[in-house]
Protein backbone atom coordinates (compact mmCIF):
# COMPACT_ATOMS: atom_id res chain seq x y z
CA UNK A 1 -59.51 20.22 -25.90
CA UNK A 2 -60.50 16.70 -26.37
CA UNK A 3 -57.30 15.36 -24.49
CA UNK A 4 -58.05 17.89 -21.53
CA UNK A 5 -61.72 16.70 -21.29
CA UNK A 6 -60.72 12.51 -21.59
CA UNK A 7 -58.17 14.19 -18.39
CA UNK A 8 -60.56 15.23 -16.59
CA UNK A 9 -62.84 12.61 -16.66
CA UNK A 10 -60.04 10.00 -16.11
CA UNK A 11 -59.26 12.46 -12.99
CA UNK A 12 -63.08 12.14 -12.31
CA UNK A 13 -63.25 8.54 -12.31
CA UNK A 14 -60.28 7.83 -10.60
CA UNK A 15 -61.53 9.48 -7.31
CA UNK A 16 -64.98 7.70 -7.45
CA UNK A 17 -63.39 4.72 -7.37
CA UNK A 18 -60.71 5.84 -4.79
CA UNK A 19 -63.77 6.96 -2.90
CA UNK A 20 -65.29 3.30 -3.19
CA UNK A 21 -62.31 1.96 -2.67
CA UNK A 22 -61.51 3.44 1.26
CA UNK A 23 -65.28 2.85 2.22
CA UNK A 24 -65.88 0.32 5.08
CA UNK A 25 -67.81 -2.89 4.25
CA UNK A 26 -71.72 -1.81 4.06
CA UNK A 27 -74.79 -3.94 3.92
CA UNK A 28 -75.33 -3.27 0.21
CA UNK A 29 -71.91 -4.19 -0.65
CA UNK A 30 -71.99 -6.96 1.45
CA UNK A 31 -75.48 -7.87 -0.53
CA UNK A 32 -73.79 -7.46 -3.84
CA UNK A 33 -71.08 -9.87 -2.87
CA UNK A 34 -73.62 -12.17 -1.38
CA UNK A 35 -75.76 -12.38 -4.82
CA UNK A 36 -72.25 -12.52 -6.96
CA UNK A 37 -71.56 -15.37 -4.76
CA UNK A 38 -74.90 -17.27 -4.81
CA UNK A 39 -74.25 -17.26 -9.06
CA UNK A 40 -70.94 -19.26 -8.36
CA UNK A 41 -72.57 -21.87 -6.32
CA UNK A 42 -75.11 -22.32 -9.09
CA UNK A 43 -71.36 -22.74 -11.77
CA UNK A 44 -70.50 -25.34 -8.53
CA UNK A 45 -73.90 -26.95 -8.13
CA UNK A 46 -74.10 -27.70 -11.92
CA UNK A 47 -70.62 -28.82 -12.36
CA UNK A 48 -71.05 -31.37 -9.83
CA UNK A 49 -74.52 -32.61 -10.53
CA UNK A 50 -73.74 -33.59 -13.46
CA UNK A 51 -70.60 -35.32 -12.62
CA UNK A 52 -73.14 -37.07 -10.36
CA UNK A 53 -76.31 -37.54 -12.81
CA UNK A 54 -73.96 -39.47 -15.40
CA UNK A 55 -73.93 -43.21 -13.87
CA UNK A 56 -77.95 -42.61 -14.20
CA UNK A 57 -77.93 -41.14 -16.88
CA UNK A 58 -75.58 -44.27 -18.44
CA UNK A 59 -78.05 -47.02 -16.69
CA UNK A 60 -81.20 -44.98 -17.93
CA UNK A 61 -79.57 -44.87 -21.62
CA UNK A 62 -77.94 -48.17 -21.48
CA UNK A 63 -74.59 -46.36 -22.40
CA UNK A 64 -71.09 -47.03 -21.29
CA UNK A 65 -69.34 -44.22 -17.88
CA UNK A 66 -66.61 -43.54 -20.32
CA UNK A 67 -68.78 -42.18 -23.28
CA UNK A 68 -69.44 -39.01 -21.12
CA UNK A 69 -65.44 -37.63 -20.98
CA UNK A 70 -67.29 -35.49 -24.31
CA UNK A 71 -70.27 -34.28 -22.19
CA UNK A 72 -67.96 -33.11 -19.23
CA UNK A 73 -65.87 -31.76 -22.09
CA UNK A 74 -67.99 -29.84 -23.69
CA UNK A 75 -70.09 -28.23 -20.44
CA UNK A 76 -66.23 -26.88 -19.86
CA UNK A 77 -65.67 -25.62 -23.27
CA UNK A 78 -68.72 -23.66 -23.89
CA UNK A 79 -67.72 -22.32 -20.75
CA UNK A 80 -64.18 -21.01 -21.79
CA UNK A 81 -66.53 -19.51 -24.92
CA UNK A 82 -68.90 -17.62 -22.46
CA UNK A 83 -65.50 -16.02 -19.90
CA UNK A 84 -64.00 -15.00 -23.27
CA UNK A 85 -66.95 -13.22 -24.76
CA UNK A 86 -69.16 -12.61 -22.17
CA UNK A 87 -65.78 -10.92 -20.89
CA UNK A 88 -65.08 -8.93 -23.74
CA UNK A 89 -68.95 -7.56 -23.85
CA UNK A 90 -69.01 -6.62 -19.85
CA UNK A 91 -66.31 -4.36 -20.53
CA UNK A 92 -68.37 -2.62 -23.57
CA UNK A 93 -71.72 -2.82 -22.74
CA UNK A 94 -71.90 -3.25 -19.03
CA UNK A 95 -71.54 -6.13 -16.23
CA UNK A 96 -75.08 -5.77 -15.00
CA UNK A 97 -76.81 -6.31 -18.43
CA UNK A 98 -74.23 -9.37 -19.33
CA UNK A 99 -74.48 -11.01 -16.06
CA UNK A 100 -78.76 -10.65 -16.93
CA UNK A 101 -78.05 -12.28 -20.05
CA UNK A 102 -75.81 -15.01 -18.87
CA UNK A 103 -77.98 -16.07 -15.68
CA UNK A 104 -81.14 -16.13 -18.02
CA UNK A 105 -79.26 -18.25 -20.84
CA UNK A 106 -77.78 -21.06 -18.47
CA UNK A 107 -81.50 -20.90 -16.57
CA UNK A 108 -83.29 -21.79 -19.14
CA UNK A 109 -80.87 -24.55 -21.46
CA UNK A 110 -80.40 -25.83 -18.37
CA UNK A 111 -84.05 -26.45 -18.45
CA UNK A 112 -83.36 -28.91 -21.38
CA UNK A 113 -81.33 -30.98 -19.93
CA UNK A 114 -83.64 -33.57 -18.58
CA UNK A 115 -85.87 -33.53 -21.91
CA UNK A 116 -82.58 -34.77 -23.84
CA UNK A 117 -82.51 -38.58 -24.91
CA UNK A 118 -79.17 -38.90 -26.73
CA UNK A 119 -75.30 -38.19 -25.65
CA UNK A 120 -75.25 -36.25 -28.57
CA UNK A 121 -78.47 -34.01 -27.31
CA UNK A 122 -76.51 -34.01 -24.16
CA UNK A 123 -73.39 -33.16 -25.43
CA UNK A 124 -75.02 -29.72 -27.46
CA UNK A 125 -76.98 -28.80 -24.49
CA UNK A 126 -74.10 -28.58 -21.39
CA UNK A 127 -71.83 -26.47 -24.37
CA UNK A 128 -74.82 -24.54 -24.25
CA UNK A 129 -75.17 -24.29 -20.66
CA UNK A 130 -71.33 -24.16 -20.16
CA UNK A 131 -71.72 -20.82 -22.39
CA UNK A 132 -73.63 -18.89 -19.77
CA UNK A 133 -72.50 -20.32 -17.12
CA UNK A 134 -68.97 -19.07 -18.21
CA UNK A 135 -70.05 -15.58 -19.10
CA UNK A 136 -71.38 -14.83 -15.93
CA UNK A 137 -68.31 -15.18 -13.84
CA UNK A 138 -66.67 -12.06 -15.64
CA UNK A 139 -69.37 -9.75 -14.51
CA UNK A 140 -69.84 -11.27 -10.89
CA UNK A 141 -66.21 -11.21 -10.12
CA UNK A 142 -65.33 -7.70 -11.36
CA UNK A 143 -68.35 -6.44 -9.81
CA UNK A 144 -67.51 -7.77 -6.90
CA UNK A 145 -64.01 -6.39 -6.76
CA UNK A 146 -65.14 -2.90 -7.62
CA UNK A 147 -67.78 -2.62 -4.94
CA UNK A 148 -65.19 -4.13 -2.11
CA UNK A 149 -63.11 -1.69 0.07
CA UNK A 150 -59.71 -1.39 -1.10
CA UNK A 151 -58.16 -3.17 2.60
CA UNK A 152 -59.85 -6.13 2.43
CA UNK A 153 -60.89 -6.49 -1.40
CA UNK A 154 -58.74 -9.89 -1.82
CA UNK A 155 -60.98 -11.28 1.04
CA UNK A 156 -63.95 -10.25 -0.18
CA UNK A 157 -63.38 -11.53 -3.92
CA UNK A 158 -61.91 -14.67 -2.82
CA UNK A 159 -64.79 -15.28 -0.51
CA UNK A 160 -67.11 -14.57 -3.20
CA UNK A 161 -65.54 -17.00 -5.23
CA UNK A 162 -65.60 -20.07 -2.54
CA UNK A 163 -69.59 -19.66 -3.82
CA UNK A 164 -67.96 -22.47 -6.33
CA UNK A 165 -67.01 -25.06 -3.97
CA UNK A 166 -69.21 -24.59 -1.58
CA UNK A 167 -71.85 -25.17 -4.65
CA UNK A 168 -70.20 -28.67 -5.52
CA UNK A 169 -70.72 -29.46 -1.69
CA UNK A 170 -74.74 -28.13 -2.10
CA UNK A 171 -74.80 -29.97 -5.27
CA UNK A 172 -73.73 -33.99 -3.79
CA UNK A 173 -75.67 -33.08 -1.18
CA UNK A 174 -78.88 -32.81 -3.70
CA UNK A 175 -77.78 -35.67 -5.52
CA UNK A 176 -77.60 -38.15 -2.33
CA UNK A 177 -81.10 -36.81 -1.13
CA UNK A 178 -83.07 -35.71 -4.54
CA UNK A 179 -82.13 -38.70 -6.98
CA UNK A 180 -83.04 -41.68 -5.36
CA UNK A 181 -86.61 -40.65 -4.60
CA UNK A 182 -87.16 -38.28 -7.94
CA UNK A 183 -84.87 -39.32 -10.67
CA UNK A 184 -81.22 -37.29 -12.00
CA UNK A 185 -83.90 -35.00 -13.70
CA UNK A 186 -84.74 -33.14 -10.45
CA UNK A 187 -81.06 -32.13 -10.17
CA UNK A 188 -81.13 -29.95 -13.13
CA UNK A 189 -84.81 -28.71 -12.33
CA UNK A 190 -83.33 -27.91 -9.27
CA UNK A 191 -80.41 -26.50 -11.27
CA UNK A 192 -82.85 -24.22 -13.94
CA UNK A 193 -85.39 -22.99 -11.26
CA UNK A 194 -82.54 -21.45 -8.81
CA UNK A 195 -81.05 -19.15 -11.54
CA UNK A 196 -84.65 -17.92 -12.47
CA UNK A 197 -85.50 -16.89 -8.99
CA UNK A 198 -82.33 -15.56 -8.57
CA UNK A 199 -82.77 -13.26 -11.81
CA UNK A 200 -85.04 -10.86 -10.38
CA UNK A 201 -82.80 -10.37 -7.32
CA UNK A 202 -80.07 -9.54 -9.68
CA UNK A 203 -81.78 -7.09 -11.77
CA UNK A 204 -83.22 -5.26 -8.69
CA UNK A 205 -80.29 -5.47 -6.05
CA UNK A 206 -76.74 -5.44 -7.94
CA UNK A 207 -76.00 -1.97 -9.69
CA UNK A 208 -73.76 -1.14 -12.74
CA UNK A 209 -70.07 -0.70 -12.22
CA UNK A 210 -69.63 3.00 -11.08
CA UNK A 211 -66.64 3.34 -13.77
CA UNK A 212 -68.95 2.44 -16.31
CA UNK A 213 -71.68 4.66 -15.29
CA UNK A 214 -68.97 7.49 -14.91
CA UNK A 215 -67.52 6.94 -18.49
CA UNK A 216 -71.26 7.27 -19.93
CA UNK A 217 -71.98 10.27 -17.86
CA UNK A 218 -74.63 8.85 -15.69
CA UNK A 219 -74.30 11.02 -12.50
CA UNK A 220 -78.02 10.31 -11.20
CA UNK A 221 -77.11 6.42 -11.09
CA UNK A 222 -74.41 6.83 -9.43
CA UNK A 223 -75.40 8.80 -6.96
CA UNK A 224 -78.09 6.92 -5.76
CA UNK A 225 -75.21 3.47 -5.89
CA UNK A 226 -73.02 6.11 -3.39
CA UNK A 227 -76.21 6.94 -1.32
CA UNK A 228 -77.32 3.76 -0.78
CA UNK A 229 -73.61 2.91 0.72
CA UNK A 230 -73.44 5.71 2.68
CA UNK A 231 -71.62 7.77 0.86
CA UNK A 232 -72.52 11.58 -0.36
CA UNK A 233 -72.54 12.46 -3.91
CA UNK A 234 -73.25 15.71 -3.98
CA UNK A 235 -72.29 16.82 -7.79
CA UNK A 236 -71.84 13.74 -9.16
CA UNK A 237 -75.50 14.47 -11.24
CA UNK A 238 -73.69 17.05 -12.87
CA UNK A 239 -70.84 14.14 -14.65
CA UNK A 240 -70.40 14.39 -18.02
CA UNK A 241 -70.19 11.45 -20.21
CA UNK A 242 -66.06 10.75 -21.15
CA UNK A 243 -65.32 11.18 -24.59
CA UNK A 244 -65.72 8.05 -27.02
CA UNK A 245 -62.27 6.09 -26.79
CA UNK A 246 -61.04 3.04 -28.21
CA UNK A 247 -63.60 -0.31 -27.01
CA UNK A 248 -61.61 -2.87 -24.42
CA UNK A 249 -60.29 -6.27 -26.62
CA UNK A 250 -58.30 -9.19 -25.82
CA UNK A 251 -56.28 -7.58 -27.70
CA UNK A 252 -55.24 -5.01 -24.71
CA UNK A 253 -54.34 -7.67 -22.34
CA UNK A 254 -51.06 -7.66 -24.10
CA UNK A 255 -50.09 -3.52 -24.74
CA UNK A 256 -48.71 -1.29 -22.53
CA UNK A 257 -46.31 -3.70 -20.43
CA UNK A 258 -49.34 -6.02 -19.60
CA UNK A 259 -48.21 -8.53 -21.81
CA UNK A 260 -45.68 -10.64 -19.25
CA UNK A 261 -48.50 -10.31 -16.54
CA UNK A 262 -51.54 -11.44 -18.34
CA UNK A 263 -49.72 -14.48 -19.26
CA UNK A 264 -48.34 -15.11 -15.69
CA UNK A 265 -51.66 -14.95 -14.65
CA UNK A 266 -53.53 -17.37 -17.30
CA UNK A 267 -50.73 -19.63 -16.67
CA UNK A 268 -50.65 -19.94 -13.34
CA UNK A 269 -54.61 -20.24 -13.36
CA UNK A 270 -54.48 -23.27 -16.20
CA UNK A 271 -52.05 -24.99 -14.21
CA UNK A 272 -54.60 -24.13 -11.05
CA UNK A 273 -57.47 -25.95 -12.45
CA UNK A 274 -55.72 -28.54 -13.71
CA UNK A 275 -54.71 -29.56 -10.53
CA UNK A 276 -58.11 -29.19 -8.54
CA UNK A 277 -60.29 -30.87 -11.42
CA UNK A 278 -57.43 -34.07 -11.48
CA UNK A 279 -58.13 -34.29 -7.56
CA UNK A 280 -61.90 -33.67 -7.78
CA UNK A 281 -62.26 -36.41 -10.91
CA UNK A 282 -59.69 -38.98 -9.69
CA UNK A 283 -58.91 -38.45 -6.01
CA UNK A 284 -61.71 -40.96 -5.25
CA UNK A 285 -61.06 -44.06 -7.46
CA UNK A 286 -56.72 -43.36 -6.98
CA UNK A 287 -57.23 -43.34 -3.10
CA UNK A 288 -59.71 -46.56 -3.39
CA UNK A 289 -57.11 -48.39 -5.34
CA UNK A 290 -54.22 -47.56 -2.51
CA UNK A 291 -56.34 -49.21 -0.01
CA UNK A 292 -58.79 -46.56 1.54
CA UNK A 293 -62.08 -47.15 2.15
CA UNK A 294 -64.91 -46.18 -1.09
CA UNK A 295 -66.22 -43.72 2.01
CA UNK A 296 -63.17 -42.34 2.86
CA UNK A 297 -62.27 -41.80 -0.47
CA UNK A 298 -65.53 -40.06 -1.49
CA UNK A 299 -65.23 -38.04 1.25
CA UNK A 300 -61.85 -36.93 0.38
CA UNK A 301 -63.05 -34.94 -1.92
CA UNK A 302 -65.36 -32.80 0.60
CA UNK A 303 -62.58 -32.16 3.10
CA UNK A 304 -60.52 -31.01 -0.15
CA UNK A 305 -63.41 -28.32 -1.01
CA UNK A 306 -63.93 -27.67 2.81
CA UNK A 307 -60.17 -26.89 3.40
CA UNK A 308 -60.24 -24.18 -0.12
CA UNK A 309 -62.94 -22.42 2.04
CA UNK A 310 -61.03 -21.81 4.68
CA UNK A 311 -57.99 -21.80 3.29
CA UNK A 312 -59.24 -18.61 0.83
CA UNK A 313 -60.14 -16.54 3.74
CA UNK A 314 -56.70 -17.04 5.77
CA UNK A 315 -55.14 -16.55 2.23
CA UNK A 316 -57.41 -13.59 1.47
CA UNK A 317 -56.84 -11.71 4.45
CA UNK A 318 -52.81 -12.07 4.31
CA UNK A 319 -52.79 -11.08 0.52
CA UNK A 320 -55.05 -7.87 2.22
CA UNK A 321 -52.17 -7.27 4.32
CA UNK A 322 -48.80 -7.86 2.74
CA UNK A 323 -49.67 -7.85 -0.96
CA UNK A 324 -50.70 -11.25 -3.47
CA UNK A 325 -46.95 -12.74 -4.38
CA UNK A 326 -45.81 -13.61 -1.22
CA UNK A 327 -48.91 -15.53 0.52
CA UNK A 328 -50.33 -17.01 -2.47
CA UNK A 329 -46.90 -18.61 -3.68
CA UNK A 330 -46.39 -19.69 0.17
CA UNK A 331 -49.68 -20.89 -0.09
CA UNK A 332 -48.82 -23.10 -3.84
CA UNK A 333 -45.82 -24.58 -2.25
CA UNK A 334 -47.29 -25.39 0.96
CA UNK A 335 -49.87 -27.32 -0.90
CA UNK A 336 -47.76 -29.33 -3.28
CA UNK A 337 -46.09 -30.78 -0.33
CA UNK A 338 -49.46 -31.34 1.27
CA UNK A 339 -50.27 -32.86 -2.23
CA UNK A 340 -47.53 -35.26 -2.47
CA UNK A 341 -47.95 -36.69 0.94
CA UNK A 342 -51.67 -37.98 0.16
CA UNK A 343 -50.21 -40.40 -1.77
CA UNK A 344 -47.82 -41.28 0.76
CA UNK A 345 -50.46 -41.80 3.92
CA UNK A 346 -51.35 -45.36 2.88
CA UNK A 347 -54.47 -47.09 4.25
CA UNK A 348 -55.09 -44.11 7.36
CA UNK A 349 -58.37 -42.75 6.57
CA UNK A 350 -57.62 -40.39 9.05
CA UNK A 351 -54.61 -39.05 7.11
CA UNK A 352 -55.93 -39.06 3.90
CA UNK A 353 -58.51 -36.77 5.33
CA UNK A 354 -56.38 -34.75 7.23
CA UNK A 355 -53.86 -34.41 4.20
CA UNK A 356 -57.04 -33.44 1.71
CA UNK A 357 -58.14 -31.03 3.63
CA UNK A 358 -54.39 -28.93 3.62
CA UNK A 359 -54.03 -29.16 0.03
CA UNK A 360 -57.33 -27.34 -0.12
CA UNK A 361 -56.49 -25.02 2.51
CA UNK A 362 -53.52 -24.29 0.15
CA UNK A 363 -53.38 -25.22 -3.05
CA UNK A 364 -56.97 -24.39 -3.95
CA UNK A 365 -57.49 -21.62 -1.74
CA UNK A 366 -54.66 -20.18 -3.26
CA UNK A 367 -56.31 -20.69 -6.73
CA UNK A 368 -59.30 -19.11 -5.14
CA UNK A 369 -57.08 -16.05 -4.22
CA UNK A 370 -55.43 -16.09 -7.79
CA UNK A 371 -59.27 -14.91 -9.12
CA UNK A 372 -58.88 -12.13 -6.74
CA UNK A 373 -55.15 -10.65 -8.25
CA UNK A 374 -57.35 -11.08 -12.02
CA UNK A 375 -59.45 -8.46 -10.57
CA UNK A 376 -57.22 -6.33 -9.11
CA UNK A 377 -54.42 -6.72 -11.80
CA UNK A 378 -56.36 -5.22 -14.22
CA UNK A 379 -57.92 -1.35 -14.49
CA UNK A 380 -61.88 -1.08 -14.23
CA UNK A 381 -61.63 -0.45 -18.24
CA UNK A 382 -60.46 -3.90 -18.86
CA UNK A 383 -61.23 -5.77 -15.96
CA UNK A 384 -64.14 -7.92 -17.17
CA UNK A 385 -62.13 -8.91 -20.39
CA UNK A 386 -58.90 -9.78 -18.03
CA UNK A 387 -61.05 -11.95 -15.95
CA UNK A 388 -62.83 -13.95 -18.69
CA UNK A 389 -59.05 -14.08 -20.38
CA UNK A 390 -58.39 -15.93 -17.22
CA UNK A 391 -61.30 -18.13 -16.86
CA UNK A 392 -61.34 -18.90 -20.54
CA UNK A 393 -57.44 -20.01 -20.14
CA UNK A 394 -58.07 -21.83 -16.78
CA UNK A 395 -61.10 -24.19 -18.55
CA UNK A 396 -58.50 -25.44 -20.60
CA UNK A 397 -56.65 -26.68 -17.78
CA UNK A 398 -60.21 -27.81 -16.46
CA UNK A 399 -60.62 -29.88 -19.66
CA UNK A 400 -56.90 -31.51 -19.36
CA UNK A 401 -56.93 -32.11 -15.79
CA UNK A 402 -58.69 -35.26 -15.47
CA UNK A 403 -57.45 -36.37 -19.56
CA UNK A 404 -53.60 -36.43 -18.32
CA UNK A 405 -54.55 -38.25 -15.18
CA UNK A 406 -56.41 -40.70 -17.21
CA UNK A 407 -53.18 -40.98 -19.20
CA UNK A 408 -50.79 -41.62 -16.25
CA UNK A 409 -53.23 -43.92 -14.42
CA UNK A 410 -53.33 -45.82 -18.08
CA UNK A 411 -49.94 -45.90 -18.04
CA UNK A 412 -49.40 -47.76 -14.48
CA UNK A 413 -48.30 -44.82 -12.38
CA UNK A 414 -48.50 -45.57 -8.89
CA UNK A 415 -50.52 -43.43 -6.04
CA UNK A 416 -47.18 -41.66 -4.65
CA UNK A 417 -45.66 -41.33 -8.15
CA UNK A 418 -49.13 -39.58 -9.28
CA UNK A 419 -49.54 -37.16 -6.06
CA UNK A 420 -45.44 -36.41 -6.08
CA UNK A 421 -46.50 -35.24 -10.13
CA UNK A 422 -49.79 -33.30 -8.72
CA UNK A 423 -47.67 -31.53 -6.07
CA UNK A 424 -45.28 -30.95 -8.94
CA UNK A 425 -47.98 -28.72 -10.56
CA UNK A 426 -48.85 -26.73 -7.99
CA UNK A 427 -45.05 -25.76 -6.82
CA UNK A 428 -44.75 -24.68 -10.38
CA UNK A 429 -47.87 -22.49 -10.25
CA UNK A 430 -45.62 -21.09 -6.70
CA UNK A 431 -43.01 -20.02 -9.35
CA UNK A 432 -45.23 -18.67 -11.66
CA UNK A 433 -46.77 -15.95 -8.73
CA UNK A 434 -43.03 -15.61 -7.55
CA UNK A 435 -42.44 -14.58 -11.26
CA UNK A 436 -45.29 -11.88 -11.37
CA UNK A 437 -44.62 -10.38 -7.90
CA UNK A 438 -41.14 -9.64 -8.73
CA UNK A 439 -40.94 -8.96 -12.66
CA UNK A 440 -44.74 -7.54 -12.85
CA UNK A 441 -46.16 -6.36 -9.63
CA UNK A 442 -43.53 -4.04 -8.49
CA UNK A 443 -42.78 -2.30 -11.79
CA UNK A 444 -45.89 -1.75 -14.19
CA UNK A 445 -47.77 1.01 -13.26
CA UNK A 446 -51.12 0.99 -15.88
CA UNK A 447 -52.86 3.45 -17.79
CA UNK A 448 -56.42 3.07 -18.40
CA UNK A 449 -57.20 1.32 -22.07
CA UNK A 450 -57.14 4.07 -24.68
CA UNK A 451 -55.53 6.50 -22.49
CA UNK A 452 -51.57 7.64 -22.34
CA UNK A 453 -50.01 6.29 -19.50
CA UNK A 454 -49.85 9.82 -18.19
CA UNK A 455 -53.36 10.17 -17.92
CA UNK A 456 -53.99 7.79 -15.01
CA UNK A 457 -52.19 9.96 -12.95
CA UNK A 458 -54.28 12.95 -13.14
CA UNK A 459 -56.58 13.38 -10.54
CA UNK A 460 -59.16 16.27 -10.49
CA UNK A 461 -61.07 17.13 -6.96
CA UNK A 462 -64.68 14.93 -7.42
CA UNK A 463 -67.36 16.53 -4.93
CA UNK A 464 -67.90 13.01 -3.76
CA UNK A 465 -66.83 12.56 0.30
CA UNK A 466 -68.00 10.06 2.64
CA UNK A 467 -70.81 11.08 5.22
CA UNK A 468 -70.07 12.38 8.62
């Protein structure tokens, strides 16, 4: 009796979300994306303001540029803590509630920041921050994906996620205009009061995850979500909560043939952001010391974030069309020769611009599109621990980004030599999506977590259809 009921209510599920899935783009979905996408920026805006608040922050403390490689550190490794467990917790207790939790947390340490008077004050407070900060992307991307229509979800997530970059740009921006006049303080007031105001917004405009409302039985929720995107619900009230299965883990990311893919996937996002935070740390001084102008060079690293805007939404919308492995690893490739050539295009300011801006079109719009496949890779069940498996991974390639660059610039590698290796990266991270499309994508069909593989096939008739 039990397996018939955890059946039905599989069957149940499934055609909510199939009914979520083939709805056209509405305003509340488009809100819900909007808000997921304003707590990126705030991940971009911090990341970059302190990046920026540091050469104060060293003349202020009388401390040396290179004794904060441990601060940047450790703002990145609380924030592979947060994906992993504020991952593991969306999946159990709910994205809404986490995300809550996580915007609070990062608004308020963030707070500290400009009370702290030692690196090693410093150091304990961006963990801290990193932590929530971390956590929150978990809930914001899977609810994103599971509130996007099925035909242009890799657009939508992958727009959602340009938030980041587009934060970093928001967050110089601030720096050039806020520090000179009111100290490297008002960057992280700046930095705690946006979250806050943003928390209410959250709490009152982005709903559960229908799954999860579905799998505790919480019909009336969901359908008021369906009526307020147009959608009639008629019987849904009348859901029953699924029977108690076995709680989403890390674990899971490796059972039932998902093993190969989840490690595709981590792989090929480490080696992501280790490419983009070596450009974003040492595109600057590298380009400077081939002969480019300090401006130029500075602004290299703009035209790199500009280009993995647009480049995520010409990505986005071909992955829409003809499927993630074949545009994505296009995309990889495409960039590593765009890569390479930067440090070919000697003193031309023009072409060091012009090449910066293609390997973000590519290369990090492509990683920007590779956050979209997490999503969708994964079932509803386990989506928010697949996604913080992912970020978690991808910090560590954050963290050793700009350390093996140190090393090879230490070592005397020359501009070319250095770009021809940072293209290197980014073909292999081509291979890696190659990989998945044709050993993962095309063959593993997945069961929900807990469930037989059988049951995700079962599909019983939901009195949920979209309004005439």
């Amino acid at each position: 009796m039990e397996k018939m009921e955890a059946r039905m209510s599989t069957g149940r599920i499934a055609e909510l979300e199939q009914i979520v899935g083939s709805s056209r783009l509405s305003g509340f979905q488009l809100l819900i994306a909007v808000l997921c996408a304003s707590v990126a920026m705030i991940d971009g805006f911090d990341t970059q303001a302190i990046a920026l608040a540091a050469p104060h922050i060293g003349m202020a403390w009388r401390v040396m540029p290179s004794a904060f490689g441990l601060v940047f550190g450790a703002g990145l490794f609380g924030s592979l803590v947060g994906a992993l467990a504020f991952g593991v917790a969306a999946d159990r207790f709910g994205r809404k509630p986490c995300l809550l939790v996580a915007v609070l947390w990062f608004g308020l340490i963030t707070l500290l920041t400009p009370f702290t008077r030692s690196l090693d004050a410093l150091t304990l407070v961006r963990f801290l921050t990193g932590i929530g900060l971390g956590g929150a992307l978990p809930a914001v991307i899977s609810l994103t994906s599971e509130y996007a229509p099925s035909r242009s979800r890799a657009t939508v997530v992958s727009l959602m996620f340009c938030g980041f970059p587009l934060g970093a740009v928001v967050g110089g921006l601030a720096a050039a205009a806020a520090v000179p006049k009111y100290g490297w303080e008002s960057l992280f007031y700046l930095g705690s009061a946006v979250p806050l105001v943003l928390l209410p917004l959250l709490a009152l405009c982005v709903p559960e995850s229908i799954r999860f409302l579905a799998v505790k039985g919480k019909g009336a929720a969901i359908a008021r979500i369906l009526d307020r995107m147009g959608l009639d619900g008629a019987g849904v009230g009348e859901l029953q909560a699924a029977p108690p299965t076995s709680p989403p883990s890390m674990a899971a990311l490796f059972t039932q043939g998902r093993a190969l893919g989840t490690l595709l996937l981590s792989g090929t996002f480490l080696l992501s952001l280790l490419l983009s935070y070596f450009l974003v740390n040492w595109l600057p001084l590298v380009a400077h010391q081939a002969g480019i102008g300090i401006g130029s060079a500075v602004l290299g690293v703009a035209t790199l974030n500009l280009g993995a805007i647009v480049g995520c939404l010409f990505i986005g919308r071909l992955v829409d069309r003809y499927g993630p492995a074949a545009p994505i690893a296009t995309a990889y490739a495409l960039g590593a020769v765009a890569i390479a050539l930067i440090g070919l295009v000697g003193k031309s300011s023009v072409l060091f611009l012009v090449t910066t801006f293609v390997a973000g079109l590519f290369s990090v719009g492509a990683q920007m599109c590779i956050v979209a496949l997490c999503a969708t890779f994964y079932e509803t069940s386990l989506r928010a621990t697949g996604v913080g498996w992912a970020m978690g991974t991808g910090r560590i390639g954050a963290i050793l980004g700009p350390v093996l660059g140190g090393m090879l610039i230490a070592a005397g590698m020359s501009a070319p030599r250095l770009f021809l290796v940072a293209g290197g990266v980014s073909l292999v991270a081509a291979f890696g999506v190659v990989t998945m499309g044709l050993l993962v994508l095309r063959k593993v069909q997945f069961a929900p977590v807990g469930r037989p593989p059988a049951a995700a096939q079962v599909m019983d008739k939901a009195s949920v259809t979209p309004r005439s």
